[in-house]
PDB file of N, CA and C in Angstrom:
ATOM      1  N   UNK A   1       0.857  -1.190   0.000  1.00  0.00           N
ATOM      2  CA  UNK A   1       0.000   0.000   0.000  1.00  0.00           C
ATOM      3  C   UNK A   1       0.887   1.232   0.000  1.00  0.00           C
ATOM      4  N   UNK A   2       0.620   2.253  -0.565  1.00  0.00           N
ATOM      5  CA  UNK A   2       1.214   3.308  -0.917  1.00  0.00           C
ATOM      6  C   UNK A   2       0.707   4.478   0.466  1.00  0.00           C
ATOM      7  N   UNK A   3       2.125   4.839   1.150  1.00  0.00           N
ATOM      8  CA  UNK A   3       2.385   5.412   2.181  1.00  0.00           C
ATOM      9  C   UNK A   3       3.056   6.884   1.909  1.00  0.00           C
ATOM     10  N   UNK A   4       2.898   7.838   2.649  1.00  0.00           N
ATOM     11  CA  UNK A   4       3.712   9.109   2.859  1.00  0.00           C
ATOM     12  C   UNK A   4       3.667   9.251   4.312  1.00  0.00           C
ATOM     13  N   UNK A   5       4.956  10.029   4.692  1.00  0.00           N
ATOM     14  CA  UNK A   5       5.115  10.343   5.983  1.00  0.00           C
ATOM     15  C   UNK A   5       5.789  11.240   5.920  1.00  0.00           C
ATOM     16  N   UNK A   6       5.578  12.373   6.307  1.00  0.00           N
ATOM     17  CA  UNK A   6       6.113  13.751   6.605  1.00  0.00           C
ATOM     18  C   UNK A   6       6.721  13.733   7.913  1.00  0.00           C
ATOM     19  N   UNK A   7       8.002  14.746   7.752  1.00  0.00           N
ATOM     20  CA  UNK A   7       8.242  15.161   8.911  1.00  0.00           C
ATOM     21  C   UNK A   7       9.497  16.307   8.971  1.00  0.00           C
ATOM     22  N   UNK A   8       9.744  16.832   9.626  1.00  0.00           N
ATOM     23  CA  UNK A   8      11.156  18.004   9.729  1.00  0.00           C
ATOM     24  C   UNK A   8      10.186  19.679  10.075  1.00  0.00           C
ATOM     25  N   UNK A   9       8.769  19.553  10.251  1.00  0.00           N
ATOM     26  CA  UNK A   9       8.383  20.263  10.115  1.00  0.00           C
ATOM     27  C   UNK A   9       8.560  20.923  12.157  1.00  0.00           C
ATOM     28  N   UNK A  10       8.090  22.346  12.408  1.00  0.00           N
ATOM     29  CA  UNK A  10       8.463  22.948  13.847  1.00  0.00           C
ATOM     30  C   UNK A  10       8.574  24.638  13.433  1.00  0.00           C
ATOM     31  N   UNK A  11       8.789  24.911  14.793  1.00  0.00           N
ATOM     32  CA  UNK A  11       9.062  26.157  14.915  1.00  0.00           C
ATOM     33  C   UNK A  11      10.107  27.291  14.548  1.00  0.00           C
ATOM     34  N   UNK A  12      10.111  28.330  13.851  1.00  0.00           N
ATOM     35  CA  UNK A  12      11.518  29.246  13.502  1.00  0.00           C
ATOM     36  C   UNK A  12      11.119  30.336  13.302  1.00  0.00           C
ATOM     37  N   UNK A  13      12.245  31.188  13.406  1.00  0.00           N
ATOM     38  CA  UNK A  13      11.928  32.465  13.226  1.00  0.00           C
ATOM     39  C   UNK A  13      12.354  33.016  11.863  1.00  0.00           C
ATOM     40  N   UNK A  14      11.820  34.501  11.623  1.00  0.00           N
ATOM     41  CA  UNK A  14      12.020  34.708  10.026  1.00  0.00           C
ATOM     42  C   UNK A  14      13.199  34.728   9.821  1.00  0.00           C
ATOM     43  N   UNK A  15      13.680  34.181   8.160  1.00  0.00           N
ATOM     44  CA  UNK A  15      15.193  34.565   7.806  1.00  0.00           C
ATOM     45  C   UNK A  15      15.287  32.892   8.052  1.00  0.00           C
ATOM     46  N   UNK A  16      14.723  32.077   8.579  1.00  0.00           N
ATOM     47  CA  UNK A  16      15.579  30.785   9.174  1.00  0.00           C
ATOM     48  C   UNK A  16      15.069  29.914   7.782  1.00  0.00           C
ATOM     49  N   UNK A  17      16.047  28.470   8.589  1.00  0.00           N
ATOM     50  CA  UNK A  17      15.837  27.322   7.206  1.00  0.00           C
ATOM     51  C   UNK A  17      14.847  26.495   8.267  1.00  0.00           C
ATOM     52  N   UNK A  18      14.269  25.351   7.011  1.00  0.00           N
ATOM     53  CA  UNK A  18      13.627  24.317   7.921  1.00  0.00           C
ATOM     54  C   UNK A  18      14.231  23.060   6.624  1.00  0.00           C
ATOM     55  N   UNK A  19      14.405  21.954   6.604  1.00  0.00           N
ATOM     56  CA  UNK A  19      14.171  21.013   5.842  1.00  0.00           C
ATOM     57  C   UNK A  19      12.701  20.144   6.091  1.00  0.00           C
ATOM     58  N   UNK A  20      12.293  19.701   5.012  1.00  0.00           N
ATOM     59  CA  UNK A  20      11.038  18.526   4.966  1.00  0.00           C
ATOM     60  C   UNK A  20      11.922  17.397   4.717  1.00  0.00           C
ATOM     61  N   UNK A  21      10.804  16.338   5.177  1.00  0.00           N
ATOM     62  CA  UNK A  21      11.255  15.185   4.584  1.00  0.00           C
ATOM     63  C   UNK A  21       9.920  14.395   4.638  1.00  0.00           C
ATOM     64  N   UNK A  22       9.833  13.642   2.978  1.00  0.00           N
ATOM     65  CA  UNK A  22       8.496  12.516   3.243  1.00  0.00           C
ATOM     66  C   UNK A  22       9.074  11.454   3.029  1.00  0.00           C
ATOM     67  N   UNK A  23       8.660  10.312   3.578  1.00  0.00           N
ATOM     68  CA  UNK A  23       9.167   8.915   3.329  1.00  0.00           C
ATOM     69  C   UNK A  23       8.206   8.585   2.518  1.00  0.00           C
ATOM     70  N   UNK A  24       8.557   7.971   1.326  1.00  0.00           N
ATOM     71  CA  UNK A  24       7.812   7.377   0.730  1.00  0.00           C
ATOM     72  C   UNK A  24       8.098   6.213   0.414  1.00  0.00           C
ATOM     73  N   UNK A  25       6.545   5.355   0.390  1.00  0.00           N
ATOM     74  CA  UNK A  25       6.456   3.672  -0.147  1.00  0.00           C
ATOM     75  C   UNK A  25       6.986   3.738  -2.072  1.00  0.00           C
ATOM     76  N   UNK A  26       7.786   2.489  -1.942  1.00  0.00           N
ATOM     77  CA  UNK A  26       8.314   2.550  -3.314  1.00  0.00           C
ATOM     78  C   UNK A  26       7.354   2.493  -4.591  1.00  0.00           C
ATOM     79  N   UNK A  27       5.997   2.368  -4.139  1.00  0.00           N
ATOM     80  CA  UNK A  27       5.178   2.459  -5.593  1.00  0.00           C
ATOM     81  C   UNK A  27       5.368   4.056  -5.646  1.00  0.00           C
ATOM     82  N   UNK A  28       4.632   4.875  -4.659  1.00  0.00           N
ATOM     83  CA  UNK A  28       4.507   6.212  -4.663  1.00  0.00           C
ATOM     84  C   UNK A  28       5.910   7.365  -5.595  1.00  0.00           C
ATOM     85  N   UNK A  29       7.065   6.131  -4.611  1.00  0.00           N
ATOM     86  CA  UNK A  29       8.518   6.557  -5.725  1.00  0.00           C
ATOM     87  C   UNK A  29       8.318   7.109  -6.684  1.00  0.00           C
ATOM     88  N   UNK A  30       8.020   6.196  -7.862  1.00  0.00           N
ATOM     89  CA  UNK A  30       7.842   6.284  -9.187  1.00  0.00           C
ATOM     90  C   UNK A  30       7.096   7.186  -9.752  1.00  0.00           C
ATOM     91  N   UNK A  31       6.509   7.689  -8.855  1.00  0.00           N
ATOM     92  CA  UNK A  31       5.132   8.729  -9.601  1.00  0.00           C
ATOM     93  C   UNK A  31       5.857  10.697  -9.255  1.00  0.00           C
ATOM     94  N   UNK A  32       5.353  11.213  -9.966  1.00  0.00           N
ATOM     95  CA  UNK A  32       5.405  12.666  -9.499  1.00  0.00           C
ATOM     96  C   UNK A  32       5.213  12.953  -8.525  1.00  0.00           C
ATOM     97  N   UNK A  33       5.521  13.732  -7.596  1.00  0.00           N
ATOM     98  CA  UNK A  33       5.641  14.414  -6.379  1.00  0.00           C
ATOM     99  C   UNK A  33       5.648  15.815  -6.146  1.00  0.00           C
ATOM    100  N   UNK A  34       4.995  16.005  -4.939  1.00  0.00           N
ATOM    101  CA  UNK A  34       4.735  17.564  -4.692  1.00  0.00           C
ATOM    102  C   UNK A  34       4.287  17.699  -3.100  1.00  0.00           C
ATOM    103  N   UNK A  35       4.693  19.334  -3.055  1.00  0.00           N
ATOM    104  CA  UNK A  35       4.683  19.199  -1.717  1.00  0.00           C
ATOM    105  C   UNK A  35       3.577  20.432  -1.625  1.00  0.00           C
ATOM    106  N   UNK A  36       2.148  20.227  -0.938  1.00  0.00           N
ATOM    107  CA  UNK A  36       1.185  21.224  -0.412  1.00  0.00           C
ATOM    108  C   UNK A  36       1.301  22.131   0.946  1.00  0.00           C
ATOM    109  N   UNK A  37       0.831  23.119   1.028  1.00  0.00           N
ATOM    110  CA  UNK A  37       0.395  23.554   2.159  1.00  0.00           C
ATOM    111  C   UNK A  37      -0.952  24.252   2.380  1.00  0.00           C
ATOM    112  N   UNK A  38      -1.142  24.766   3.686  1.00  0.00           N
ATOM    113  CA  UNK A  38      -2.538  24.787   3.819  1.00  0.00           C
ATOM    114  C   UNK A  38      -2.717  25.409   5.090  1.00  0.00           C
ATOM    115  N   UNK A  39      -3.563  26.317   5.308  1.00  0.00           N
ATOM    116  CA  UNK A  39      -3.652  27.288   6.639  1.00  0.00           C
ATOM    117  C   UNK A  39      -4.948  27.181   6.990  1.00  0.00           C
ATOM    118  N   UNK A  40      -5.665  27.258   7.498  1.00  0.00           N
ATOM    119  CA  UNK A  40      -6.954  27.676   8.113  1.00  0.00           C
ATOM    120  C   UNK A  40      -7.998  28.633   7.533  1.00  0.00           C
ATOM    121  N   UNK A  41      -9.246  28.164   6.611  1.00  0.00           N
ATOM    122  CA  UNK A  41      -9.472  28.756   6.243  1.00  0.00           C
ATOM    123  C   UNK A  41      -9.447  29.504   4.720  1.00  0.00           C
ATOM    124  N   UNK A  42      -8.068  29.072   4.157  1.00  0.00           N
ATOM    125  CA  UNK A  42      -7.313  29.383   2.651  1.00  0.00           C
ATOM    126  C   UNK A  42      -7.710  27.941   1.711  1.00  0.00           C
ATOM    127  N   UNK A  43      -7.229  28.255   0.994  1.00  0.00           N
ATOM    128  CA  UNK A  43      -7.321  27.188  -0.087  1.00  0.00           C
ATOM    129  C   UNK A  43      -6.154  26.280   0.009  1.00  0.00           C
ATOM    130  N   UNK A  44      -5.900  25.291  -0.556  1.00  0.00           N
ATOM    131  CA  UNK A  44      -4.349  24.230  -0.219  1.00  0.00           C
ATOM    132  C   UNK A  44      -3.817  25.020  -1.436  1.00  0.00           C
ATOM    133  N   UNK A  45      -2.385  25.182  -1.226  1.00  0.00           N
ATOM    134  CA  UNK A  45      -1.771  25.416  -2.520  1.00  0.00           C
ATOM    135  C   UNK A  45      -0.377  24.516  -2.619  1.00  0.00           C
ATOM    136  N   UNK A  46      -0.231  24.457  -4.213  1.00  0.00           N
ATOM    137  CA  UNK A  46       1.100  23.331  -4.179  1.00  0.00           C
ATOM    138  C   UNK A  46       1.924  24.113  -4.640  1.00  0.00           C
ATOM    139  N   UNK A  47       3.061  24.030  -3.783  1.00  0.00           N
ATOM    140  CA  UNK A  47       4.060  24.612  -3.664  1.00  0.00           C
ATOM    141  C   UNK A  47       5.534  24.485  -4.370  1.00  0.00           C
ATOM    142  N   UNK A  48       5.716  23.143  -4.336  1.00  0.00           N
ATOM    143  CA  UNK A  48       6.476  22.510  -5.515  1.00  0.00           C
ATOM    144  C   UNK A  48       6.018  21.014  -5.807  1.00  0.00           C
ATOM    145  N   UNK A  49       6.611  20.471  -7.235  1.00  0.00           N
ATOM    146  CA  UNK A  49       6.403  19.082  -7.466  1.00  0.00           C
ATOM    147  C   UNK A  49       7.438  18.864  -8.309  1.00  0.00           C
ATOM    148  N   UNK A  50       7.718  17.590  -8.280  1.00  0.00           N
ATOM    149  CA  UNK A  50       8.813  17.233  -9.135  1.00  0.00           C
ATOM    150  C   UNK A  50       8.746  16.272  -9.593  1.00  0.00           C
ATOM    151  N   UNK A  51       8.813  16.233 -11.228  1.00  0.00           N
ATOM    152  CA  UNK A  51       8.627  14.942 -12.175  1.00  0.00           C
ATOM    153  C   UNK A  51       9.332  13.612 -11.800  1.00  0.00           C
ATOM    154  N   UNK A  52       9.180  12.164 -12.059  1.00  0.00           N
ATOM    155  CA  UNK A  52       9.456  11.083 -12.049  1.00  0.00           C
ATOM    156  C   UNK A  52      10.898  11.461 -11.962  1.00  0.00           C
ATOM    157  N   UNK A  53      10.999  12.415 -13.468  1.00  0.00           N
ATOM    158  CA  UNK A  53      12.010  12.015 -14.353  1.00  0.00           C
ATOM    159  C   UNK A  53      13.241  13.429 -13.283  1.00  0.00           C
ATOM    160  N   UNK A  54      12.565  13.722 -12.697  1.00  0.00           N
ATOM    161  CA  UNK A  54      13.390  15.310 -11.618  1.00  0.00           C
ATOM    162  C   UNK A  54      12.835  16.165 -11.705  1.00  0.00           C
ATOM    163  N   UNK A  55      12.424  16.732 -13.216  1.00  0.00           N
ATOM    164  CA  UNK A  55      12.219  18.090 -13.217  1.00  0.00           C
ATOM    165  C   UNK A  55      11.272  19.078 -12.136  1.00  0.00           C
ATOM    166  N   UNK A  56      11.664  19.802 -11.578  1.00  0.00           N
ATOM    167  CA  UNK A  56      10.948  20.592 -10.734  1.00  0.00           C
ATOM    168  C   UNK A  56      10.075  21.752 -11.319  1.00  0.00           C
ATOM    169  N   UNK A  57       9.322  22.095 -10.261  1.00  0.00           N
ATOM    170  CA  UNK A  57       8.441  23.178 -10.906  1.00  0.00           C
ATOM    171  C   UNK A  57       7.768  23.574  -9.222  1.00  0.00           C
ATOM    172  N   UNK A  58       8.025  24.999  -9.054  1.00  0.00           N
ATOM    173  CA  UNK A  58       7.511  26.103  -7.968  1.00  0.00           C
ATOM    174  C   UNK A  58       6.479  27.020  -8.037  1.00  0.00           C
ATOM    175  N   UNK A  59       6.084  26.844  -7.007  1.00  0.00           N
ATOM    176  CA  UNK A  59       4.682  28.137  -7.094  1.00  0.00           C
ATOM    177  C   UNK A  59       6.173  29.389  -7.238  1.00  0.00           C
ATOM    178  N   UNK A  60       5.123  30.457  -7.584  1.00  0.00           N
ATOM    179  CA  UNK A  60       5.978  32.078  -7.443  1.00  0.00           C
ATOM    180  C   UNK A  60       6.429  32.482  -6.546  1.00  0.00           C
ATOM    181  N   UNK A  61       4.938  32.208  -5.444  1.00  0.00           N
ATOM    182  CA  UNK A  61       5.679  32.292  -3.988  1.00  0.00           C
ATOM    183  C   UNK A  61       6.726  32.268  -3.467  1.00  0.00           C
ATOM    184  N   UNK A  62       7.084  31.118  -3.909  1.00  0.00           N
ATOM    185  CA  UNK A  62       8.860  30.304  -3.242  1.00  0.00           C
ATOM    186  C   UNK A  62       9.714  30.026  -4.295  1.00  0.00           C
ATOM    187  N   UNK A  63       9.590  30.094  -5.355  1.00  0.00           N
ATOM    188  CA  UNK A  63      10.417  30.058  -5.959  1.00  0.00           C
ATOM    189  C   UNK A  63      11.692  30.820  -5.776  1.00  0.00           C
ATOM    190  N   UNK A  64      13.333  30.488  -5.802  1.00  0.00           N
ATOM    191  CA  UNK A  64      14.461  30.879  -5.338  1.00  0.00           C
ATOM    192  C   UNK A  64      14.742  30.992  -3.835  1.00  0.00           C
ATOM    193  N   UNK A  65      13.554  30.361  -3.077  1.00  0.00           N
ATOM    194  CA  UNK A  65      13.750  30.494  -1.815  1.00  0.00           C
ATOM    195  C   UNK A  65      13.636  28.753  -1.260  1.00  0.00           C
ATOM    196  N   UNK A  66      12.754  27.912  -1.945  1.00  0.00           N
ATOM    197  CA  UNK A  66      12.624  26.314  -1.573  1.00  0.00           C
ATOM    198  C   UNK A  66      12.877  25.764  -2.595  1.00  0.00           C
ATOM    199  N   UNK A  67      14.011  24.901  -2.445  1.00  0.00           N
ATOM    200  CA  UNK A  67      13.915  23.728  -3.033  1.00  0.00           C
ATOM    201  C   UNK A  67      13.534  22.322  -2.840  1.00  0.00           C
ATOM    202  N   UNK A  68      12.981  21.518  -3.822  1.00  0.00           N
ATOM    203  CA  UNK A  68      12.404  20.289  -4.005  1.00  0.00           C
ATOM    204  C   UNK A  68      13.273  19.475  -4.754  1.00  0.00           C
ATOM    205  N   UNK A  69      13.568  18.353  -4.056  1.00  0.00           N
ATOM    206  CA  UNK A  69      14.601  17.088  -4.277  1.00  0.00           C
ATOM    207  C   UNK A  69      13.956  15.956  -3.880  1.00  0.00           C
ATOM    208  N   UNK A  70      14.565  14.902  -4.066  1.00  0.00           N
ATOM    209  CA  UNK A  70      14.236  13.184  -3.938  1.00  0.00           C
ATOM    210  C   UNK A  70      15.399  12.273  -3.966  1.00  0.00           C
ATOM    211  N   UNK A  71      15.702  11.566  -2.798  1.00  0.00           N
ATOM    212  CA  UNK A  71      16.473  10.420  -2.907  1.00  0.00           C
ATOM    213  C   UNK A  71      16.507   9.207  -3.412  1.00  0.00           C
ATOM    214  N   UNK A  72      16.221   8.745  -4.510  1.00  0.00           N
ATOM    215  CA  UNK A  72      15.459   7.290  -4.736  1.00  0.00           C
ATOM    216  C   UNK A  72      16.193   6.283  -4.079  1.00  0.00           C
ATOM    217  N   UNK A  73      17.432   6.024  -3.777  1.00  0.00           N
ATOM    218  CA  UNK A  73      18.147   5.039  -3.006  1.00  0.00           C
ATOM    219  C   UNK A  73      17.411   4.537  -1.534  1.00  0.00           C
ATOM    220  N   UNK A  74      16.620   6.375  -0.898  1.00  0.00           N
ATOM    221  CA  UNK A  74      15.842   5.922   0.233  1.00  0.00           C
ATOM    222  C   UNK A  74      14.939   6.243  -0.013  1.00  0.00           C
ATOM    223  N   UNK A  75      14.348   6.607  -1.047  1.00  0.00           N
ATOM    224  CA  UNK A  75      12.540   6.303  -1.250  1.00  0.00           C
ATOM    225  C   UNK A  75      12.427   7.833  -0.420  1.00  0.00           C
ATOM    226  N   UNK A  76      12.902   8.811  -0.708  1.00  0.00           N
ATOM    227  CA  UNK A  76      12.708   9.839   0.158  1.00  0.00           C
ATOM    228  C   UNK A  76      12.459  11.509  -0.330  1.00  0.00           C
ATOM    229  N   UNK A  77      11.446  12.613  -0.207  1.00  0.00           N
ATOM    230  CA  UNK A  77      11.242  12.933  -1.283  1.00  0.00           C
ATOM    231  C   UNK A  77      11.640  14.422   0.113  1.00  0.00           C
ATOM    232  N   UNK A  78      12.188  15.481  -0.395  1.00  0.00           N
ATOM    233  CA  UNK A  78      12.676  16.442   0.914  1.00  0.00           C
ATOM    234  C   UNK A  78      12.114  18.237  -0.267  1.00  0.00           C
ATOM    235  N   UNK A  79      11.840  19.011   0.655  1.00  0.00           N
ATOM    236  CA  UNK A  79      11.121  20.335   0.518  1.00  0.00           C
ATOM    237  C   UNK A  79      12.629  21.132   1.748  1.00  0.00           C
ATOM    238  N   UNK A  80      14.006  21.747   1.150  1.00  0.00           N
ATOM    239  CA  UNK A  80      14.133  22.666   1.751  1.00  0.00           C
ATOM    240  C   UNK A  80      13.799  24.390   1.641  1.00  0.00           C
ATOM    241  N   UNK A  81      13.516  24.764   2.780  1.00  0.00           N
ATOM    242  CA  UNK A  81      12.558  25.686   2.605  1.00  0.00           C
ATOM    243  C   UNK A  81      14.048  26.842   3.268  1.00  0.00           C
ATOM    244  N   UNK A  82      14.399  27.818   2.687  1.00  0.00           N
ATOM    245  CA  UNK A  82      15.207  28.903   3.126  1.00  0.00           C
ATOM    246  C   UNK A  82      14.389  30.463   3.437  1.00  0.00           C
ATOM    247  N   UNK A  83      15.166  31.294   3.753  1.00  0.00           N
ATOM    248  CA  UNK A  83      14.665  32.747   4.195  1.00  0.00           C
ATOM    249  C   UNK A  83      13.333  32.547   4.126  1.00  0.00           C
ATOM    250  N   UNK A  84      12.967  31.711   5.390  1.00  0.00           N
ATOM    251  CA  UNK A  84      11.045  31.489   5.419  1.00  0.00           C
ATOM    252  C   UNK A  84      10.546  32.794   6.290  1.00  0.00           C
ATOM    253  N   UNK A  85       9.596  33.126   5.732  1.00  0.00           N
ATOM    254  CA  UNK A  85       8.459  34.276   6.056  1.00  0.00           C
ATOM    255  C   UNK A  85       7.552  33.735   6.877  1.00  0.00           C
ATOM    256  N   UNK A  86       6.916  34.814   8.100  1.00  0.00           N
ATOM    257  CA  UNK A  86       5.914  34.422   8.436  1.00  0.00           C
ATOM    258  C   UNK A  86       4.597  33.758   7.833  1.00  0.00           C
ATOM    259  N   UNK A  87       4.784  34.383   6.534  1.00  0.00           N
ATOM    260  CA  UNK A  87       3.324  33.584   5.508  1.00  0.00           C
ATOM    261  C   UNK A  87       3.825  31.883   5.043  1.00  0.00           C
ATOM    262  N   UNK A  88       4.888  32.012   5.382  1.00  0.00           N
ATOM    263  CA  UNK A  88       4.842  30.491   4.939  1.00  0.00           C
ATOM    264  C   UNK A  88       4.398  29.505   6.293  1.00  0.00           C
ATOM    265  N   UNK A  89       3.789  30.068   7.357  1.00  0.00           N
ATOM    266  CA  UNK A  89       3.426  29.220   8.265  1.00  0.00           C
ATOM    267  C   UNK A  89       2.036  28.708   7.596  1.00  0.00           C
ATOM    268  N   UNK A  90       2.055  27.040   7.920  1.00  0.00           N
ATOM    269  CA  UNK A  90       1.016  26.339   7.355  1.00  0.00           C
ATOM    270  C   UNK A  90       1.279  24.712   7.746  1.00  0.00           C
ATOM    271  N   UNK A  91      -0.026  24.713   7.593  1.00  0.00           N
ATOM    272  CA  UNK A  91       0.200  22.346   7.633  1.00  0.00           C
ATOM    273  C   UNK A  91       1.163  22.257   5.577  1.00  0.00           C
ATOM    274  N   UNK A  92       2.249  21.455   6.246  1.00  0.00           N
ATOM    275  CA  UNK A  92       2.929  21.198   4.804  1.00  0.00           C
ATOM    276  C   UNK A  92       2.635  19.398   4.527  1.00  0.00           C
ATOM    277  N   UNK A  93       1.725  19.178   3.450  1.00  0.00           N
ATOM    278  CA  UNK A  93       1.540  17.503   2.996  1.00  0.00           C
ATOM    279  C   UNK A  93       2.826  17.677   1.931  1.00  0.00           C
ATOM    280  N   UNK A  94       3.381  16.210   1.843  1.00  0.00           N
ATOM    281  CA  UNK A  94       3.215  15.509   0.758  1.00  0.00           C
ATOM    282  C   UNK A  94       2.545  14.863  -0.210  1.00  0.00           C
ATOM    283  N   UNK A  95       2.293  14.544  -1.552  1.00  0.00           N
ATOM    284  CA  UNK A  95       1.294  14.071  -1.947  1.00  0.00           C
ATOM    285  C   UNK A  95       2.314  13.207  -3.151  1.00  0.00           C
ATOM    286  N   UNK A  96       2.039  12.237  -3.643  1.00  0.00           N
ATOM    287  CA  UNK A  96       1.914  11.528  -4.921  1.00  0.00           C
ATOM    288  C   UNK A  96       0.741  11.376  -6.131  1.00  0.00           C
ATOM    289  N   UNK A  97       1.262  11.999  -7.099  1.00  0.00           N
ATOM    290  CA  UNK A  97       0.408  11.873  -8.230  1.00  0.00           C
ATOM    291  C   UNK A  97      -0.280  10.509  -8.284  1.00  0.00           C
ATOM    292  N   UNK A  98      -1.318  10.231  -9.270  1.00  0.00           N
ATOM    293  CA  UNK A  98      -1.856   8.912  -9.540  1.00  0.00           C
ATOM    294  C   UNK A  98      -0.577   8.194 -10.479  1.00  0.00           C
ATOM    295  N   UNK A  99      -0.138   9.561 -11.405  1.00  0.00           N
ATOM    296  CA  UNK A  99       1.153   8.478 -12.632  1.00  0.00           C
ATOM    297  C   UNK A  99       2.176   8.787 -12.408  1.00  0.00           C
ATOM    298  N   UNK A 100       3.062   8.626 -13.679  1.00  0.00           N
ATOM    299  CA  UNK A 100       4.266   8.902 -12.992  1.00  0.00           C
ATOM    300  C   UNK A 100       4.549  10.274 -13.699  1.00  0.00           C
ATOM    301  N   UNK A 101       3.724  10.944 -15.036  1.00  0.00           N
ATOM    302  CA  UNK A 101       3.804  12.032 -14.701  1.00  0.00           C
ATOM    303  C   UNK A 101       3.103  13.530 -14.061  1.00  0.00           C
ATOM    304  N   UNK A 102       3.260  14.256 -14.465  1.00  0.00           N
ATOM    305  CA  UNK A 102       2.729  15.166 -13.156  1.00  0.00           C
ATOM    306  C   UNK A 102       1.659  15.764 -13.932  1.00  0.00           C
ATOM    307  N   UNK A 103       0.168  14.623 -13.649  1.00  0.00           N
ATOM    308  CA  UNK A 103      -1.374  14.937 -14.137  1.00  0.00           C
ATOM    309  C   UNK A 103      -1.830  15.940 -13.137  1.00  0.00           C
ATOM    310  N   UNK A 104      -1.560  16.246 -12.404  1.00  0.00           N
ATOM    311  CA  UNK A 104      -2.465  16.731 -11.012  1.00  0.00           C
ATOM    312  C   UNK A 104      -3.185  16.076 -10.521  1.00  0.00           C
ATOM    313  N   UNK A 105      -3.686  14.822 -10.992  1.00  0.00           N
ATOM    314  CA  UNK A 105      -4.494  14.205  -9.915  1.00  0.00           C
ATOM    315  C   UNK A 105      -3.494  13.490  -9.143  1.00  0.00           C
ATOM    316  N   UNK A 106      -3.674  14.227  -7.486  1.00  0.00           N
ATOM    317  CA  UNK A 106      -2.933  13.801  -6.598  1.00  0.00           C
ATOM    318  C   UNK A 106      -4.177  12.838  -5.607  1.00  0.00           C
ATOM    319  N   UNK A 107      -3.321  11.542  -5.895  1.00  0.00           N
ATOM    320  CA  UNK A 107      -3.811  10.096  -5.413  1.00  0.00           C
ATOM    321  C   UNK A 107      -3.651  10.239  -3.928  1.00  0.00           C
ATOM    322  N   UNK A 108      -2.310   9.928  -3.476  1.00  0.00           N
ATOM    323  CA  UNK A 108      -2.264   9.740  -1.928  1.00  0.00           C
ATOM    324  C   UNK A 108      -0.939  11.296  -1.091  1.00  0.00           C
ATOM    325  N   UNK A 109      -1.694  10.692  -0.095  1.00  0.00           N
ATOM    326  CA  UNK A 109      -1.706  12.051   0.792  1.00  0.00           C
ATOM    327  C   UNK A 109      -0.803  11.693   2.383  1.00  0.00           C
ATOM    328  N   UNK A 110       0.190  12.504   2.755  1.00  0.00           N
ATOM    329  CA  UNK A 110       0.722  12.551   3.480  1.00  0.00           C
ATOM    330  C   UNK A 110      -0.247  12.824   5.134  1.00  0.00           C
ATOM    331  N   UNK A 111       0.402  13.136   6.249  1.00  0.00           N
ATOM    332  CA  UNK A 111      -0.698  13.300   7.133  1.00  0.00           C
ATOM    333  C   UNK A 111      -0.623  14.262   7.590  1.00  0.00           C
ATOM    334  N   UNK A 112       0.468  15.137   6.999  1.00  0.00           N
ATOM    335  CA  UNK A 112       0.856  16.719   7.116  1.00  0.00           C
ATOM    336  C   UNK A 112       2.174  17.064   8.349  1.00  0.00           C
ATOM    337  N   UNK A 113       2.721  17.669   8.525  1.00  0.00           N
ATOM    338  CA  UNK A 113       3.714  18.648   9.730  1.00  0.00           C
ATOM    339  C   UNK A 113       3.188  19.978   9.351  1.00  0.00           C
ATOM    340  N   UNK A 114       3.501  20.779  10.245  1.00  0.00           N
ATOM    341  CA  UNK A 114       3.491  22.004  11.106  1.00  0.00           C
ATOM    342  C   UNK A 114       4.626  22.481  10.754  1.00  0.00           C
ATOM    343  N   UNK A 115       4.224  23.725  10.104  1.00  0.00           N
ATOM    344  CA  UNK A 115       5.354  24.815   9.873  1.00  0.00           C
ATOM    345  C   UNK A 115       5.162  26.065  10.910  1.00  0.00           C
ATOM    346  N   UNK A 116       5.897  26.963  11.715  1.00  0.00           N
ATOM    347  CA  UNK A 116       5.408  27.980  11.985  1.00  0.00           C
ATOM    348  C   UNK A 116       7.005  29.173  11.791  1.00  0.00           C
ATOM    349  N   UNK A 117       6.431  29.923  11.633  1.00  0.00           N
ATOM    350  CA  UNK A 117       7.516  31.238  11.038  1.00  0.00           C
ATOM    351  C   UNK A 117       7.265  31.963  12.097  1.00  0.00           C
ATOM    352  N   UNK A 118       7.780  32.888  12.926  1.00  0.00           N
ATOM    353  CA  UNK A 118       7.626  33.470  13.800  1.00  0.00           C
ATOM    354  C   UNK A 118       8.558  35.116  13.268  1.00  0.00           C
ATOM    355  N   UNK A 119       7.620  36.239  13.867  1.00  0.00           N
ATOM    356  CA  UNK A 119       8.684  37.205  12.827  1.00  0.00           C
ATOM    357  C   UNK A 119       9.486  37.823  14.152  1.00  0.00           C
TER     358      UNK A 119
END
């Protein structure tokens, strides 16, 4: 069964780094990847995803400020997040596409971490 598990997520103040990390089950591997967030109230937005094949792609938001990578040796898919803003406080998922490339229909779902930015 196809698993995500988030975690690296906590508390910082502005200007700081955080790393993510999702573990992922090796079917999920294979498929596109992306990382959501989501506040109270707002809409979810995806923040980055990255093709089977690597290629990345960023909201505007964060772009030059987070990067999105994947280990395939450990099935491991990581969101570092630099000079974070108070607006980037939010629940951060992982998600896996249904294929392996990046349709948007995102199949399975992480169970989220806690970001908070403090200014």
């Amino acid at each position: 069964q196809a698993q995500l598990v988030e975690s690296g997520g906590g508390s910082v103040q502005s200007g700081e780094s955080l790393k993510l990390s999702c573990a992922v089950s090796e079917v999920a591997s294979r498929r596109c990847m992306g990382w959501f967030r989501q506040t109270p109230g707002k809409e979810r937005e995806r923040v980055a995803r990255i093709s089977a094949g690597g290629t990345p792609s960023y909201a505007p938001s964060v772009k030059s400020r987070f990067t999105i990578s994947k280990d395939g040796a450990k099935n491991t898919l990581y969101l570092q997040m630099n000079s974070l803003k108070p607006e980037d406080t939010a629940m951060y998922y992982c998600a896996a596409d249904a294929y392996w490339y990046c349709s948007e229909s995102w199949a399975i779902w992480g169970q989220g971490t806690q970001v908070t930015v403090s200014s």
